[in-house]
Protein backbone atom coordinates (compact mmCIF):
# COMPACT_ATOMS: atom_id res chain seq x y z
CA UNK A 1 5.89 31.15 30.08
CA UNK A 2 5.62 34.44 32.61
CA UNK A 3 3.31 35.63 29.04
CA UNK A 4 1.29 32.79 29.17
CA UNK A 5 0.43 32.97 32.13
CA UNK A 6 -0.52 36.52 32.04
CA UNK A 7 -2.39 35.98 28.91
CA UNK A 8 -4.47 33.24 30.65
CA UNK A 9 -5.28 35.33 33.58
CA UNK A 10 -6.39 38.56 31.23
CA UNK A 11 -8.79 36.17 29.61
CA UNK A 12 -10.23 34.69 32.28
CA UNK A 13 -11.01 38.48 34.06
CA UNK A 14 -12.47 39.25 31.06
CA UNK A 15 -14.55 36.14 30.92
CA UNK A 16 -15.64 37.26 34.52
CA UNK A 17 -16.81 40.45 33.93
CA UNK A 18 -18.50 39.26 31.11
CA UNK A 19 -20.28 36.97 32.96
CA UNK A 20 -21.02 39.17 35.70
CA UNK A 21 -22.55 41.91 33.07
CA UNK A 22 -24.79 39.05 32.09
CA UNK A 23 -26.09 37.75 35.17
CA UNK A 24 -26.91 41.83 36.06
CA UNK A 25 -28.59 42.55 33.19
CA UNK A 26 -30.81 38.86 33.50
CA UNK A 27 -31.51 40.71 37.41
CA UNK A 28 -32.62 43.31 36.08
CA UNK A 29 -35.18 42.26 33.61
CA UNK A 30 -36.19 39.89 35.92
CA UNK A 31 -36.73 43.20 38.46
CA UNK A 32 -38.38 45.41 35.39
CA UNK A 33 -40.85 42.38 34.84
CA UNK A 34 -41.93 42.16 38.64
CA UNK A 35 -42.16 46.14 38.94
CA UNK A 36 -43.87 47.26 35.63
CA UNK A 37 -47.41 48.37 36.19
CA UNK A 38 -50.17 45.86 34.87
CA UNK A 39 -53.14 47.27 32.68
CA UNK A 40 -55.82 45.29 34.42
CA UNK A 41 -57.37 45.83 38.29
CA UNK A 42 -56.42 43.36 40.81
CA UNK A 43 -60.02 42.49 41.22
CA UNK A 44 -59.51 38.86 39.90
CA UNK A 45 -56.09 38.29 41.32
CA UNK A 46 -54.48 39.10 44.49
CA UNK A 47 -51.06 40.45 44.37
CA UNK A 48 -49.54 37.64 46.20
CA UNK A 49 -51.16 34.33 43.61
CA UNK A 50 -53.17 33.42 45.87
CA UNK A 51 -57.54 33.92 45.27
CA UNK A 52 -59.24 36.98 46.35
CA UNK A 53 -61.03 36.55 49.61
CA UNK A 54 -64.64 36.16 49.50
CA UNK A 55 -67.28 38.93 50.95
CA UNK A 56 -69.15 36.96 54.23
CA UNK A 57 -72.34 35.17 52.77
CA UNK A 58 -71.35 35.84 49.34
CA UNK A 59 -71.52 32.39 48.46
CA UNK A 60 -74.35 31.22 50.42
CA UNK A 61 -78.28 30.57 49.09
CA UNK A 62 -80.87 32.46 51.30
C-alpha cells in the first residue's frame, strides 16, 4: 500500500511540473509575440489599438 501511495504521489509531481513547463513556455510565446519588432511604422496604428489622433483642422473644408 505504503508503494502505492508513493507511486501515486511521483506521478502526480511529475504531472505538475509538466504542467507548469507548459503553461511557461505558452507565457512566453505569448511575451515573444507582444515584444517582437513589427516591419511596418506605427503611422496607421497607435501602439495602444486605439486610432491615431488627428492633426487640428485636418479634417475640416476651408
Amino acid at each position: 500500500m505504503k508503494k502505492l501511495l508513493a507511486l501515486a504521489v511521483v506521478a502526480g509531481g511529475v504531472l505538475f511540473v509538466i504542467k507548469r513547463s507548459k503553461n511557461a513556455k505558452a507565457g512566453g510565446d505569448v511575451w515573444r509575440d507582444v515584444t517582437v519588432p513589427t516591419d511596418r511604422p506605427f503611422g496607421a496604428v497607435s501602439t495602444n489599438g486605439t486610432s491615431p489622433a488627428h492633426a487640428a483642422g485636418a479634417g475640416q473644408n476651408n
